[in-house]
C-alpha atoms as a PDB file:
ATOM      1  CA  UNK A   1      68.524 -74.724 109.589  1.00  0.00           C
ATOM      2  CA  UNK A   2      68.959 -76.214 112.727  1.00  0.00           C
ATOM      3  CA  UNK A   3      65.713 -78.145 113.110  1.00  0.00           C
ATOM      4  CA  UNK A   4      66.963 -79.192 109.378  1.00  0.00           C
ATOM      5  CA  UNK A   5      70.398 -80.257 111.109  1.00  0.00           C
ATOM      6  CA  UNK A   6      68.306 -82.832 113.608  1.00  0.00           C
ATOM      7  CA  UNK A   7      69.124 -80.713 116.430  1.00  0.00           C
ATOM      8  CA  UNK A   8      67.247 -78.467 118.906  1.00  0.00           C
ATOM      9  CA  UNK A   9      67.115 -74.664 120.249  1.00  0.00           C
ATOM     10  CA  UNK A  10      66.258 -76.007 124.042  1.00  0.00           C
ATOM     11  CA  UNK A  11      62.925 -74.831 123.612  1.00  0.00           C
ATOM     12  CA  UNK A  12      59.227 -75.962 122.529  1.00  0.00           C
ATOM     13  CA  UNK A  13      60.948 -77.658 120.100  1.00  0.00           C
ATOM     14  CA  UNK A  14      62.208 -80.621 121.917  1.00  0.00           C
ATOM     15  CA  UNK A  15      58.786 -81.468 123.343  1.00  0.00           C
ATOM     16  CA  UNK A  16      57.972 -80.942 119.152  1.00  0.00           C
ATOM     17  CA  UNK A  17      60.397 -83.344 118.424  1.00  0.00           C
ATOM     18  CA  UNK A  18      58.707 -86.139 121.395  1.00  0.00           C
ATOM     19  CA  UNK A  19      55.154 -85.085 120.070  1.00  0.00           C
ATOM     20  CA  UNK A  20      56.564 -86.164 116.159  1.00  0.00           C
ATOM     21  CA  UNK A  21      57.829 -89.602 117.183  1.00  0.00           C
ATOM     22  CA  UNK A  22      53.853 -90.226 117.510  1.00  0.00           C
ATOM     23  CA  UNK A  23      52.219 -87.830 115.205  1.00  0.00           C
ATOM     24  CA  UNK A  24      54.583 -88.157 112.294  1.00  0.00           C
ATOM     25  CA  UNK A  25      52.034 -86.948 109.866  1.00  0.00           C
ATOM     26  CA  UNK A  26      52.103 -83.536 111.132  1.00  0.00           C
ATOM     27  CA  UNK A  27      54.855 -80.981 109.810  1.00  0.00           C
ATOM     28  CA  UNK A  28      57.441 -79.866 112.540  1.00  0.00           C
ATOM     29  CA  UNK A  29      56.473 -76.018 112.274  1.00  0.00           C
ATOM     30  CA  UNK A  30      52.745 -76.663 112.598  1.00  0.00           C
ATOM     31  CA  UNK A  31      53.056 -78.714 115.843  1.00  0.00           C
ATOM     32  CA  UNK A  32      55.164 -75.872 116.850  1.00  0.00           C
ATOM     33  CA  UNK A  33      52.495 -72.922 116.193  1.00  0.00           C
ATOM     34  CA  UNK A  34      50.114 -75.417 118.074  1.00  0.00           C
ATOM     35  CA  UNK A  35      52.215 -75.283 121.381  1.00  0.00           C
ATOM     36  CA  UNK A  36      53.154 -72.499 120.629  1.00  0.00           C
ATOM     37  CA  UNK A  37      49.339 -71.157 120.839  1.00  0.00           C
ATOM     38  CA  UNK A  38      48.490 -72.842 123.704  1.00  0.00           C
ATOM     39  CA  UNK A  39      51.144 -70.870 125.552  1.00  0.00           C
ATOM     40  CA  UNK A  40      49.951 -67.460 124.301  1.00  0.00           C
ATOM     41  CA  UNK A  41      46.473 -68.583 125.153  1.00  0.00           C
ATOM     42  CA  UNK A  42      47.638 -69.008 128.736  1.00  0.00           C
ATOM     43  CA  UNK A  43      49.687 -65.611 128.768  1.00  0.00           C
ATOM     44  CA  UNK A  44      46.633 -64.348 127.218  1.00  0.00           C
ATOM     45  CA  UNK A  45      44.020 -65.285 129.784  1.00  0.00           C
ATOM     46  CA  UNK A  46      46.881 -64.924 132.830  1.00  0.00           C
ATOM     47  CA  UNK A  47      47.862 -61.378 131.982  1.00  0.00           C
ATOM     48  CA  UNK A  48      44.986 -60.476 130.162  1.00  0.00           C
ATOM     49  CA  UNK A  49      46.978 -59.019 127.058  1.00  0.00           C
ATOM     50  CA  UNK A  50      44.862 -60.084 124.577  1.00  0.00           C
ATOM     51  CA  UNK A  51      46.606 -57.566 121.547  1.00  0.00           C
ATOM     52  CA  UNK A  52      50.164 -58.772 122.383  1.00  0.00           C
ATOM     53  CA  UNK A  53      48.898 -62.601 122.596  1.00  0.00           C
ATOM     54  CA  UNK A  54      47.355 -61.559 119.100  1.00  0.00           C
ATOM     55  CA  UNK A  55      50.335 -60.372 117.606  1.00  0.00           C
ATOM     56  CA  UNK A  56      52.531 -63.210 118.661  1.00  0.00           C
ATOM     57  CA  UNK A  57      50.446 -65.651 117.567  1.00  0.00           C
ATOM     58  CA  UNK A  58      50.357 -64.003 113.647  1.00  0.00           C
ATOM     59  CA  UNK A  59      54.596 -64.307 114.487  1.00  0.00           C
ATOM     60  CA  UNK A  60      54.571 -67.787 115.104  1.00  0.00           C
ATOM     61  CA  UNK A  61      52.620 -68.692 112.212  1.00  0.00           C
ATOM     62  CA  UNK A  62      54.812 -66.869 110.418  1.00  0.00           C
ATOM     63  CA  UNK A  63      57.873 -68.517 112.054  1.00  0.00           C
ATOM     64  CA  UNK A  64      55.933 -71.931 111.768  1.00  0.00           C
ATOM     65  CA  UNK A  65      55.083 -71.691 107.871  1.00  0.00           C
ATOM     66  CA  UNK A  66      59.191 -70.724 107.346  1.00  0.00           C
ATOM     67  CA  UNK A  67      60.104 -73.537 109.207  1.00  0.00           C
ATOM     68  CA  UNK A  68      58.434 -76.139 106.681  1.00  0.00           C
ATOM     69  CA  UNK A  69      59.680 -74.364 103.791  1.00  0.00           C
ATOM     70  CA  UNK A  70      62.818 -75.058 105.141  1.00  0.00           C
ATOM     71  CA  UNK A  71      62.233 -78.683 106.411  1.00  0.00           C
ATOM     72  CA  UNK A  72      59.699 -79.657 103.554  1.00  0.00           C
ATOM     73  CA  UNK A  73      60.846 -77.111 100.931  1.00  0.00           C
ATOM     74  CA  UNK A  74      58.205 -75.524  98.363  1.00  0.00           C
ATOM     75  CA  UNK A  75      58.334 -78.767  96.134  1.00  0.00           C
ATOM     76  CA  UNK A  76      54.526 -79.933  97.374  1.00  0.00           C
ATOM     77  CA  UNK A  77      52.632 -81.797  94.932  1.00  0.00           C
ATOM     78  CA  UNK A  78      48.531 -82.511  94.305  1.00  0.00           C
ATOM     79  CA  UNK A  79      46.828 -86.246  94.351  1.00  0.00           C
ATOM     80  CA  UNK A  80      43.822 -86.008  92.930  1.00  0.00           C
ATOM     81  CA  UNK A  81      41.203 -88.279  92.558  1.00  0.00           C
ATOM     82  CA  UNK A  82      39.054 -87.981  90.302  1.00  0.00           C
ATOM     83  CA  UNK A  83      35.332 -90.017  90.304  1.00  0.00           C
ATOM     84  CA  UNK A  84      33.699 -90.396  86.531  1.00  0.00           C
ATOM     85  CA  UNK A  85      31.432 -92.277  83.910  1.00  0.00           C
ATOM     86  CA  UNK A  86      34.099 -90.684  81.582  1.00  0.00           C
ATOM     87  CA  UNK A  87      37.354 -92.138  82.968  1.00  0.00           C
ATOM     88  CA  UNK A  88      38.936 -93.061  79.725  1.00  0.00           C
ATOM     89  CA  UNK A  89      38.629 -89.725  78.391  1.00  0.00           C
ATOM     90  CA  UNK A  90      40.015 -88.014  80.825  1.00  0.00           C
ATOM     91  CA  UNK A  91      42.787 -90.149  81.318  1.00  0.00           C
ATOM     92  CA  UNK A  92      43.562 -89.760  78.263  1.00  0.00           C
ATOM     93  CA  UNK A  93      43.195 -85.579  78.144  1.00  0.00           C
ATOM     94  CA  UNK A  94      45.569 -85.407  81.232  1.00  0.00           C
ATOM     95  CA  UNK A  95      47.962 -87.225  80.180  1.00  0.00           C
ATOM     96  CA  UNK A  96      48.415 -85.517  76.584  1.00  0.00           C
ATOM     97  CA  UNK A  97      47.550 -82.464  77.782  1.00  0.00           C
ATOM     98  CA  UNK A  98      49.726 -82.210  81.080  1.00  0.00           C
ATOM     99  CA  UNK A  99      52.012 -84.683  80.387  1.00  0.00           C
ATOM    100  CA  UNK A 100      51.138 -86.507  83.531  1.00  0.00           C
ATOM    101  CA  UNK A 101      50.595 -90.139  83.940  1.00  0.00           C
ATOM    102  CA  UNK A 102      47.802 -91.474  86.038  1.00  0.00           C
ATOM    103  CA  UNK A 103      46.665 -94.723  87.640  1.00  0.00           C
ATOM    104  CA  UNK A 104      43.235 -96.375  87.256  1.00  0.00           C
ATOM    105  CA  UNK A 105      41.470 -97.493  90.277  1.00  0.00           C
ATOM    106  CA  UNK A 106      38.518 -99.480  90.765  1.00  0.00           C
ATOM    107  CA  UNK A 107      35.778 -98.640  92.786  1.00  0.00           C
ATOM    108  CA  UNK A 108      32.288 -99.060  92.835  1.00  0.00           C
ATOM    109  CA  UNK A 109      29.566 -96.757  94.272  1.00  0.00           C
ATOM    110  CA  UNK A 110      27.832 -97.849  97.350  1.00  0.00           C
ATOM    111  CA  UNK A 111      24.981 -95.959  97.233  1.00  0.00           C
ATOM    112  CA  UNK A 112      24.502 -96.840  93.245  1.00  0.00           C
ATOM    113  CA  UNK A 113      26.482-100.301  93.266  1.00  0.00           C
ATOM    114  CA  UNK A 114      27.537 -99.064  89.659  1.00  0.00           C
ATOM    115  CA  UNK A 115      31.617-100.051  88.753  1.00  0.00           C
ATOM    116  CA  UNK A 116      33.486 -97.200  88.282  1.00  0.00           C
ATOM    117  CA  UNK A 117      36.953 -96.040  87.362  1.00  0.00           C
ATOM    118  CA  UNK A 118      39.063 -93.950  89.905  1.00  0.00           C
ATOM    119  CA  UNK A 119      41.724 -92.198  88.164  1.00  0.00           C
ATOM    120  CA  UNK A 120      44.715 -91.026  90.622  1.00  0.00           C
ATOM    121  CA  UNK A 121      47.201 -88.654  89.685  1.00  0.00           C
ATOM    122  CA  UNK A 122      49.766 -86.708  90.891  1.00  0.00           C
ATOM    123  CA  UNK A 123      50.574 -83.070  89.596  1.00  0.00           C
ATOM    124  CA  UNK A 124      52.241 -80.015  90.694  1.00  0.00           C
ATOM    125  CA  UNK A 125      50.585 -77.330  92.483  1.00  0.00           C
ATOM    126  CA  UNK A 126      50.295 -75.060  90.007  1.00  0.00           C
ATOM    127  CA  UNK A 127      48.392 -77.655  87.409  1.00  0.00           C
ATOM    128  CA  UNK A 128      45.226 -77.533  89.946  1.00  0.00           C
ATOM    129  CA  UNK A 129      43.609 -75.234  87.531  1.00  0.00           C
ATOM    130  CA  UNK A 130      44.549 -77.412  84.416  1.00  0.00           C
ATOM    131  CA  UNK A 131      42.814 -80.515  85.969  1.00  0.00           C
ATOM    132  CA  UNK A 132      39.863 -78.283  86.429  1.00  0.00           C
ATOM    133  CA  UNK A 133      39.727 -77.100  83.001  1.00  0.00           C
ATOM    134  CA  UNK A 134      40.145 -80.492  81.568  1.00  0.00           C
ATOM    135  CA  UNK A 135      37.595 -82.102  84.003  1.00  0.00           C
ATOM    136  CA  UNK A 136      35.083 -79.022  83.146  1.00  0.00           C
ATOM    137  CA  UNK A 137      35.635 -80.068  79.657  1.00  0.00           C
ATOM    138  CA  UNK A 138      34.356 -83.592  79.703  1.00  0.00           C
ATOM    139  CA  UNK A 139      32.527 -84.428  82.540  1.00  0.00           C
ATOM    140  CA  UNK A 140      30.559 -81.564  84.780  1.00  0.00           C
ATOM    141  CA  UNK A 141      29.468 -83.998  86.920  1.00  0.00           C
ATOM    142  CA  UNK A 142      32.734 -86.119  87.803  1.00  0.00           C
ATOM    143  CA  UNK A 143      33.763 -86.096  91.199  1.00  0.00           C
ATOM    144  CA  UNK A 144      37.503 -84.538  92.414  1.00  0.00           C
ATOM    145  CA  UNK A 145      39.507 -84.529  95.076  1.00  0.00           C
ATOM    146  CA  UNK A 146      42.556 -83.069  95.324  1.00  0.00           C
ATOM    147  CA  UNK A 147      44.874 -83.633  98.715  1.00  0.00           C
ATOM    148  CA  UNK A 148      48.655 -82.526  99.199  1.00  0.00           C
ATOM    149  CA  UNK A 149      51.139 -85.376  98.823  1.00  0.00           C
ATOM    150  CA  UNK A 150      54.681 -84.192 100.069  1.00  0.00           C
ATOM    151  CA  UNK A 151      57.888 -86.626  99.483  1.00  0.00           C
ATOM    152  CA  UNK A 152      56.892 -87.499  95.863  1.00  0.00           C
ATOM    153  CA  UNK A 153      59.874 -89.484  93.904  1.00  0.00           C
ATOM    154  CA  UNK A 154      59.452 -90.372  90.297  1.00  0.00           C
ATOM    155  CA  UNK A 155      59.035 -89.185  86.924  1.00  0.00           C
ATOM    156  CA  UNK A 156      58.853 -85.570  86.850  1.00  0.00           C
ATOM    157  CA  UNK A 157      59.117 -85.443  90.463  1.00  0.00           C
ATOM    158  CA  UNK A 158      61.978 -85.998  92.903  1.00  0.00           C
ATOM    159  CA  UNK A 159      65.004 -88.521  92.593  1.00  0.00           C
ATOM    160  CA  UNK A 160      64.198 -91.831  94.713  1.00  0.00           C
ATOM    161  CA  UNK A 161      67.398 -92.026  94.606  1.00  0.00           C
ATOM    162  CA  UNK A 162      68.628 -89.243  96.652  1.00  0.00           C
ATOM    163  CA  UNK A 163      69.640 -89.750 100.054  1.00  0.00           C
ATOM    164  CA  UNK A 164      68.410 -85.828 101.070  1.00  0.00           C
END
């Protein structure tokens, strides 16, 4: 809550706050548990308390990974790309069948040279398995990859509206 508020504790957390004016891409609580390791690794190898260094460091992931749920909340979503000779029917299997819309890139294969569709879309975390199933489905040998995407606004996601 008070990392949320824009304020600080007067500890590892300001130089946090320094380090995210440059690395903005990184989540608050995970630059945290990365100082915050490097510290245990020196009280580790200073004091040579390896158990206790151990057992702080499972803490501050904890810590770290409630931290972002606060900041970032549990609202992540999926991108997924997804590489196929059978673009148009999976586009059109996701979007019946999850409800989802998706976006049609074009690429081309270097190694091939061969046009291709890229179909992007964005789902919730817990339709990872769905995409499988559908891509299973039609094509065995399309090509996915699914990254997290956090701040999505939209339909069916978050109000781009909202000032929060």
């Amino acid at each position: 809550i008070i990392y949320r508020a824009g304020v600080t504790t007067g500890g590892v957390d300001i130089v946090v706050k320094f380090l995210r004016l440059r690395y903005a891409y990184l989540n608050f609580g995970t630059l945290m548990l990365i100082l915050d390791v490097i510290i245990l690794a020196a009280y580790a190898l200073i004091f040579n308390s390896l158990e206790a260094a151990m057992y702080s460091t499972i803490a501050m992931f904890v810590v770290s990974r409630a931290i972002d749920l606060v900041l970032y909340g549990l609202g992540t979503s999926k991108v997924c790309y997804i590489i196929s000779d059978e673009s148009d029917k999976l586009k059109n299997a996701i979007t019946a069948t999850l409800g989802r819309g998706v976006t049609l890139l074009k690429g081309e294969g270097a190694y091939t040279g061969k046009a291709k569709n890229v179909i992007l879309c964005v789902i919730k975390k817990q339709q990872i398995m769905d995409v499988r199933k559908i891509i299973k489905s039609i094509d065995t040998h399309a090509f996915l990859i699914v990254t997290e995407a956090k701040n999505v606004y939209g339909n069916g996601f978050g109000d781009i509206t909202d000032e929060s």
